[in-house]
Protein backbone atom coordinates (compact mmCIF):
# COMPACT_ATOMS: atom_id res chain seq x y z
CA UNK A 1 105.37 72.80 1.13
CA UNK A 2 102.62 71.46 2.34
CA UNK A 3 101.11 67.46 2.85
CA UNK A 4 99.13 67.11 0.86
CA UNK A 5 101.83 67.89 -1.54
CA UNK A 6 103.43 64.65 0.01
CA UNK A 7 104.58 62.26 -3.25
CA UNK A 8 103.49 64.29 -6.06
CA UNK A 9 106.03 64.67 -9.59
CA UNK A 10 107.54 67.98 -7.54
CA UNK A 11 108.84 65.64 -4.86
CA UNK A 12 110.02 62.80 -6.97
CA UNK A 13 112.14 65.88 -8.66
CA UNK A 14 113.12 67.66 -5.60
CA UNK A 15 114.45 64.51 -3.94
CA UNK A 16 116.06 62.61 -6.85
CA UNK A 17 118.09 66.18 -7.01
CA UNK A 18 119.01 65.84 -3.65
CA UNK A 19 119.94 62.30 -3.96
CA UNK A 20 122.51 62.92 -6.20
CA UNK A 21 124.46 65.75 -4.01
CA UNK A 22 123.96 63.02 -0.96
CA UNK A 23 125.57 60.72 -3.73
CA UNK A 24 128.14 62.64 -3.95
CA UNK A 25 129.47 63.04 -0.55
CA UNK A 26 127.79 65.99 0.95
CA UNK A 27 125.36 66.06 4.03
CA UNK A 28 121.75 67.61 3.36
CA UNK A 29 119.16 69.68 5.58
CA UNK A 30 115.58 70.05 4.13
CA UNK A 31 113.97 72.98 5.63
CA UNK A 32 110.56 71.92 4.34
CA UNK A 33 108.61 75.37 5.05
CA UNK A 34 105.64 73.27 5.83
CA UNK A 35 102.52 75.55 6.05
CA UNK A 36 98.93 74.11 6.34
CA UNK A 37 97.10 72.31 3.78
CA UNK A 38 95.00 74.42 1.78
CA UNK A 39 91.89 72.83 -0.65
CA UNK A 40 91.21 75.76 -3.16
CA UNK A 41 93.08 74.21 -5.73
CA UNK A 42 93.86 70.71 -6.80
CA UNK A 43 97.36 70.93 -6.27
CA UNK A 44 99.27 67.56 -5.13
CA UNK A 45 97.62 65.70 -7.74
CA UNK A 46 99.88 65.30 -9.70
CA UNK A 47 100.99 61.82 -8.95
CA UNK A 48 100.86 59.89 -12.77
CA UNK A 49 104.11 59.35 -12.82
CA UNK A 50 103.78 56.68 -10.45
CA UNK A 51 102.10 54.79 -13.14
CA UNK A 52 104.99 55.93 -16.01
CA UNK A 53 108.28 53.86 -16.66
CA UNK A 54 109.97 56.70 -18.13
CA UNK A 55 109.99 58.18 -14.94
CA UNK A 56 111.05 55.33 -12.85
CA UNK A 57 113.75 54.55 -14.34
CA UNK A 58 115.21 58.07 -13.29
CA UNK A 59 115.42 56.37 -9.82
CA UNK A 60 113.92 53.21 -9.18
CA UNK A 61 114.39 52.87 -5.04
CA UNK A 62 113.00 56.65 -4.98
CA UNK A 63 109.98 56.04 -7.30
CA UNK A 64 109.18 52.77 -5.52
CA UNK A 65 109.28 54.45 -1.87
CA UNK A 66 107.45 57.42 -3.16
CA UNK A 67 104.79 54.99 -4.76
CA UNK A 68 104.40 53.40 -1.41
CA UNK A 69 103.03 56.61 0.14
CA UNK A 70 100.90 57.36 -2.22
CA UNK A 71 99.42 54.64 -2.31
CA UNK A 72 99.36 54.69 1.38
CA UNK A 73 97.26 57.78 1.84
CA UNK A 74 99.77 58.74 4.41
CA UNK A 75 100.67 62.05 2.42
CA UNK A 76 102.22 63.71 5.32
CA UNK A 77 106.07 65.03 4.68
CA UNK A 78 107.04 62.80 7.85
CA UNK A 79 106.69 59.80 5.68
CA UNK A 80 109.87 61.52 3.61
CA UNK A 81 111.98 61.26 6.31
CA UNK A 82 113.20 57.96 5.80
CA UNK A 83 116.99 57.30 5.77
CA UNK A 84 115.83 54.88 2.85
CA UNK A 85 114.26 58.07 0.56
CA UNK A 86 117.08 60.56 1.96
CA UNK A 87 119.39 60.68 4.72
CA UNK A 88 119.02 64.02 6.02
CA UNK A 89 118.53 66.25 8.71
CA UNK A 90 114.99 67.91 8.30
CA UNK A 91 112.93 70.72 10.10
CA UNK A 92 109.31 70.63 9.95
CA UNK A 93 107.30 72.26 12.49
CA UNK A 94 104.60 74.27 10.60
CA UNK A 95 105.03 77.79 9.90
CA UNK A 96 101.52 78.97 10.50
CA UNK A 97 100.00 82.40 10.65
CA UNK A 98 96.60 82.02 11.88
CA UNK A 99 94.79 83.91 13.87
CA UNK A 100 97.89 86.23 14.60
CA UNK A 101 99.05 89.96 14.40
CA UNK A 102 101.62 91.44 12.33
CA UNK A 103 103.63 92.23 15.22
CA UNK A 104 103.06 87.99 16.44
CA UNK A 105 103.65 86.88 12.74
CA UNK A 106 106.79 88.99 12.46
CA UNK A 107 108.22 87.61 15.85
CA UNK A 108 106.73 83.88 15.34
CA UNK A 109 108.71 84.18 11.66
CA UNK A 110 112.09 85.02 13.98
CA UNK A 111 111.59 82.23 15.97
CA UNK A 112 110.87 79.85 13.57
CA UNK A 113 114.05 80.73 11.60
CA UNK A 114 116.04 81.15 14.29
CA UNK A 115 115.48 76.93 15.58
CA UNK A 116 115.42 76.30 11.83
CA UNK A 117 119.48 77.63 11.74
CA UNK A 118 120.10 75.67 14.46
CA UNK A 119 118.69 72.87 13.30
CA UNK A 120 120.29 72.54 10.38
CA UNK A 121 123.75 74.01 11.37
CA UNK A 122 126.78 72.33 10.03
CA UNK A 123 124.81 70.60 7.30
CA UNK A 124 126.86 70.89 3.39
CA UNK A 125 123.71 71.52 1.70
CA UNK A 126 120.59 73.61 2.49
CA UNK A 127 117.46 73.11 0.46
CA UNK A 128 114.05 75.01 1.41
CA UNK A 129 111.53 74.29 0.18
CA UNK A 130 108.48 77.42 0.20
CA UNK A 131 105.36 76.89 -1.78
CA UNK A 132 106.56 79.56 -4.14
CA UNK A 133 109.70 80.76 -3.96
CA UNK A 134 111.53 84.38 -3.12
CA UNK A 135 108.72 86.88 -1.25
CA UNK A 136 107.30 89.12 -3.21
CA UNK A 137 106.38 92.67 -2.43
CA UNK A 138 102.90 92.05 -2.75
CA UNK A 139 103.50 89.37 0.19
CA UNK A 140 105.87 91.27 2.32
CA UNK A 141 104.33 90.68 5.86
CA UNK A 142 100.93 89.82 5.01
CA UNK A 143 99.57 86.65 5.97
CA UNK A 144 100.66 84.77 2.79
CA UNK A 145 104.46 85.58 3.15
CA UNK A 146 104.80 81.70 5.15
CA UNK A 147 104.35 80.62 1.56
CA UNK A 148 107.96 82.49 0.71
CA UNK A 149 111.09 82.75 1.90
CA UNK A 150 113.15 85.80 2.73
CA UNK A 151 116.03 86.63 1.33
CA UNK A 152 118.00 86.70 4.83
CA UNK A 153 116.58 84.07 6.31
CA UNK A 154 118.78 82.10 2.59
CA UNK A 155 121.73 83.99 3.34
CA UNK A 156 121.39 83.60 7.03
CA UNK A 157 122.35 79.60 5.83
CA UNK A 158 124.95 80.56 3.78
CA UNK A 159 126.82 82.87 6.56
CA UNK A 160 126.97 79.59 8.35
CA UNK A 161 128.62 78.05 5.96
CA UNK A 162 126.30 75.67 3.98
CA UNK A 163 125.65 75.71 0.07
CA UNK A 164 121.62 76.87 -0.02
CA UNK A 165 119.49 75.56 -2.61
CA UNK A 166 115.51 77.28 -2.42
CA UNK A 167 112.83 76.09 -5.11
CA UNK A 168 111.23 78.38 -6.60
CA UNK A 169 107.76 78.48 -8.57
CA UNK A 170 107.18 79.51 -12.40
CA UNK A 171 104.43 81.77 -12.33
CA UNK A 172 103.80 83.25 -15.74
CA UNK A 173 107.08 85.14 -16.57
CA UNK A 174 110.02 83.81 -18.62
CA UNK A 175 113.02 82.16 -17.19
CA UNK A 176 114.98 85.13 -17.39
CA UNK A 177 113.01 86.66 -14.76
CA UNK A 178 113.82 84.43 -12.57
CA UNK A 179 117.46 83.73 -13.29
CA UNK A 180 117.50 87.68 -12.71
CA UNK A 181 116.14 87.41 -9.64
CA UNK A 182 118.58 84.95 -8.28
CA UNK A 183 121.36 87.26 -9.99
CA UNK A 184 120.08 89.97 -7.47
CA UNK A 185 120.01 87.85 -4.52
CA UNK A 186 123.37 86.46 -4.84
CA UNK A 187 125.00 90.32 -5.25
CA UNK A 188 123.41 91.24 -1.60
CA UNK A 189 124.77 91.17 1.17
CA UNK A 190 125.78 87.91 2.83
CA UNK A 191 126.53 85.25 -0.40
CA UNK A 192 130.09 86.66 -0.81
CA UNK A 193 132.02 84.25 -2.75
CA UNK A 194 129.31 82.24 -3.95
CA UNK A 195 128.51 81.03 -7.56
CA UNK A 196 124.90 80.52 -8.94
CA UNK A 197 123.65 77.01 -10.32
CA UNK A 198 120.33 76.97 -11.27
CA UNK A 199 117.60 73.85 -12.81
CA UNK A 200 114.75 73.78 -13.97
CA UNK A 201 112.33 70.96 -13.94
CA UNK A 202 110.82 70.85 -17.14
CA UNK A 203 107.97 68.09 -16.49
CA UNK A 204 104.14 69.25 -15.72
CA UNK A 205 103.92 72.34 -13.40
CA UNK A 206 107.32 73.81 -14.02
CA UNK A 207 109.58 74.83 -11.34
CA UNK A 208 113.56 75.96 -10.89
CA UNK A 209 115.98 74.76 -7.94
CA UNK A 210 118.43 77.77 -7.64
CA UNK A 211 122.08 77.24 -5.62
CA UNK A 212 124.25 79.61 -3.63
CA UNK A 213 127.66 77.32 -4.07
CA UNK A 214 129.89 78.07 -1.26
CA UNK A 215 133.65 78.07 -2.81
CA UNK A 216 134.57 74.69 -0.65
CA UNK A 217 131.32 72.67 -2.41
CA UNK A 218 131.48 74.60 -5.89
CA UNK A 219 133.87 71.41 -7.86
CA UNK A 220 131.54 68.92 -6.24
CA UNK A 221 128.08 70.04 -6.69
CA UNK A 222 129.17 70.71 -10.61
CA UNK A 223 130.53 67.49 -10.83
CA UNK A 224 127.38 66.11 -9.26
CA UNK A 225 124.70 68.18 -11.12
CA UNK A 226 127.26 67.08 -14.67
CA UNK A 227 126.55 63.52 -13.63
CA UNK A 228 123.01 63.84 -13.04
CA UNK A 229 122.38 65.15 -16.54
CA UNK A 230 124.31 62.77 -18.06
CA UNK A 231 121.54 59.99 -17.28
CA UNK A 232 117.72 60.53 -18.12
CA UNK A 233 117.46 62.74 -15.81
CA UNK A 234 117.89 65.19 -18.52
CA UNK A 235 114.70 64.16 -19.97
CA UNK A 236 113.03 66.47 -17.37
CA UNK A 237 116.00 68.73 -15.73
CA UNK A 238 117.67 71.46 -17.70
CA UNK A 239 120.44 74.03 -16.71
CA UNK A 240 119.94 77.33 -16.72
């Protein structure tokens, strides 16, 4: 993630998802992986949809708040915590690499991860939230990898008992590339006893939400994720 991100069609997605499993009964953390803004690309832009009834009327309160900061110019994620867009317990310090060493990224990473798991202990529901999804080799401690996450640091959540949900980008491979991938992750060590759930958002710059249920959430979150595409939702969310 990053702010100037803040409001655009991926968050309206992201956090009308999220809504739903709050809906539901079960508490959230948002992990946001915040690195800095970059300006080589003209992502965040996408923000039409705050001019588009068939999106509002996915959810109203969440379009109208999201409109608001927009609008605003305050495109910072801080303007997403609001118990009024989703009450939640979030971590946000910035994961930043510059200037550093592989040796001071690498321990930097730890401690990052380490206040993130504390942060967010005891919370029902995980979501992070990297700018692209599982690290890649090509990414594997180079200065890019704070726009992953690693595989331990998701199963590091789910030791401690929360459900994990991590977005994940579509770059150009099929879906079952990535529904592999998630296979994978889920038979390594530390997701014992979990089941896969897995959406993808359909609308502009596609992108999947992928679950690690823990057994105690697994009726709920499929009851939840039933009821969300059973209202026009579905007009931009599929299962996988």
């Amino acid at each position: 993630m990053q702010n100037r991100y803040t409001g655009d069609i991926g968050d309206y997605g992201k956090l009308g998802l999220l809504r739903v499993l709050q809906a539901s009964g079960l508490s959230i953390g948002v992990n946001w992986y915040l690195t800095p803004n970059e300006d080589h690309n003209s992502d965040g832009r996408h923000v039409n949809y705050l001019h588009s009834e068939r999106f509002r009327s996915c959810d109203e309160a969440l379009w109208l708040q999201l409109r608001q900061i927009v609008n605003s110019g305050r495109r910072e994620v801080s303007a997403l915590q609001d118990r009024r867009i989703l009450e939640a317990t979030f971590f946000s310090p910035v994961l930043d690499f510059s200037g550093m060493s592989k040796a001071q990224r690498l321990s930097h990473r730890e401690k990052w991860h380490r206040s993130a798991l504390a942060s967010l202990s005891g919370t029902d529901v995980v979501f992070v939230d990297p700018d692209n999804g599982l690290v890649v080799p090509s990414a594997v401690e180079t200065r890019k990898e704070n726009k992953f996450v690693k595989p331990k640091e998701l199963s590091d959540y789910y030791r401690k008992g929360s459900s994990v949900i991590y977005y994940q980008h579509k770059a150009r491979r099929p879906d079952e590339f990535y529904i592999e991938q998630h296979s994978l992750l889920l038979q390594g060590d530390g997701f014992e006893g979990s089941t896969s759930y897995a959406l993808k958002f359909r609308t502009t710059s596609q992108r999947y939400y992928f679950f690690a249920v823990q057994p105690r959430h697994k009726s709920t979150i499929e009851d939840a994720m039933r009821e969300m595409m059973s209202t026009v939702w579905s007009n931009h969310f599929c299962v996988l």
